[in-house]
Structures are given as structure tokens and as C-alpha cells.
Protein backbone atom coordinates (compact mmCIF):
# COMPACT_ATOMS: atom_id res chain seq x y z
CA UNK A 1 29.61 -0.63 -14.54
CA UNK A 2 32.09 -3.61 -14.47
CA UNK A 3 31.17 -7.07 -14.54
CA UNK A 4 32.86 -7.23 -10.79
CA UNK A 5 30.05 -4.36 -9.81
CA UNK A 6 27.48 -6.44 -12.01
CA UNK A 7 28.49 -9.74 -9.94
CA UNK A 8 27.67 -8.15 -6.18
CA UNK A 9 25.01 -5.86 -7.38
CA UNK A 10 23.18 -9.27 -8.78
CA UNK A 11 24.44 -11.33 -5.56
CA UNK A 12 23.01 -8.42 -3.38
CA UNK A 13 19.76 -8.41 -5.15
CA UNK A 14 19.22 -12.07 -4.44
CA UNK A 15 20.29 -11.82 -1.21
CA UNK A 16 17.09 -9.21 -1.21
CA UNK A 17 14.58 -11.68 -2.73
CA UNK A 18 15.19 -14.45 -0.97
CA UNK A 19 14.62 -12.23 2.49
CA UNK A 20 11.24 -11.74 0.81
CA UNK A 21 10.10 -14.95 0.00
CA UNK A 22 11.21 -16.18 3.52
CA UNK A 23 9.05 -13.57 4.81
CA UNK A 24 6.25 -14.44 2.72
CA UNK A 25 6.63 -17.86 3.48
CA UNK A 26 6.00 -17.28 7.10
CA UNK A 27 3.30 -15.07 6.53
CA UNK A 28 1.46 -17.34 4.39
CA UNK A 29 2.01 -19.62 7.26
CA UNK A 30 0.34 -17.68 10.03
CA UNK A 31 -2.54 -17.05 7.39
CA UNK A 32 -3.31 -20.76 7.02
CA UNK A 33 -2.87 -21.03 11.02
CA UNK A 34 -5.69 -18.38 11.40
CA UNK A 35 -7.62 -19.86 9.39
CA UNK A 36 -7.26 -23.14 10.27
CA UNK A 37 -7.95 -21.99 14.01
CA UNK A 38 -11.83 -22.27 13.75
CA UNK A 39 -12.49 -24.00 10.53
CA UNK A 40 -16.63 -23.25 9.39
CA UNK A 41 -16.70 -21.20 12.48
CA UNK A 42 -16.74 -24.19 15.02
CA UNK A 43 -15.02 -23.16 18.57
CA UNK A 44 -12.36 -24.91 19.62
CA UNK A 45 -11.61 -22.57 23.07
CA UNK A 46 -8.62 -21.01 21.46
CA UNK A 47 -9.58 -18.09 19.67
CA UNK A 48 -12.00 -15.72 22.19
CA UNK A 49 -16.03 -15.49 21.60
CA UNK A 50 -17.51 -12.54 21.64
CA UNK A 51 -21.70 -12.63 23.19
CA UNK A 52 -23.87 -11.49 20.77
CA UNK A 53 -21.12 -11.54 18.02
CA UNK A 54 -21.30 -11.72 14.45
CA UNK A 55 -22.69 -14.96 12.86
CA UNK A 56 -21.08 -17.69 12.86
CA UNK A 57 -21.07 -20.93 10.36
CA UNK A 58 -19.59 -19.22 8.21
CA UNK A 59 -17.24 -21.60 5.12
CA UNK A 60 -14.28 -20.40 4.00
């Protein structure tokens, strides 16, 4: 392998990584919004309630 071939195999592998950490990113995101939705089980009206559901109160 050539240090040409070297160059865009390295370029394409970063190219690759930073698609995964963008993705992560806005996963990580969405995870904090969920669980920011109904901090210590409180209910705000956004997230559904189910009667007779599990226990609430819980921390996280």
C-alpha cells in the first residue's frame, strides 16, 4: 500500500468516526431529554400516566 492509498484510507476512516460521534452526540442528547422529562418522577403532562402504574418517586 502507497502512502497515496494510506492518505484516503486514513481520511476515509475519519470521515467514519466522526459520523459516529455525531451520532452519539445526538443520542446522548435525547437520553438527557428523557430523562430530564420527569425528573424524581414528578408529572409535568408531557410524558403519558399510566393508572395503577409502577411507583413513582423514583431519583435518578
Amino acid at each position: 500500500m502507497n502512502e497515496r492509498e494510506q492518505g484516503m484510507e486514513m481520511r476515509q476512516r475519519m470521515t467514519e468516526l466522526q459520523t459516529q460521534v455525531e451520532d452519539l452526540k445526538a443520542l446522548v442528547n435525547t437520553l438527557l431529554s428523557v430523562i430530564c422529562e420527569e425528573p424524581d418522577g414528578q408529572h409535568s403532562g408531557a410524558a403519558p400516566s399510566l393508572a395503577g402504574g409502577p411507583a413513582t418517586s423514583y431519583c435518578m
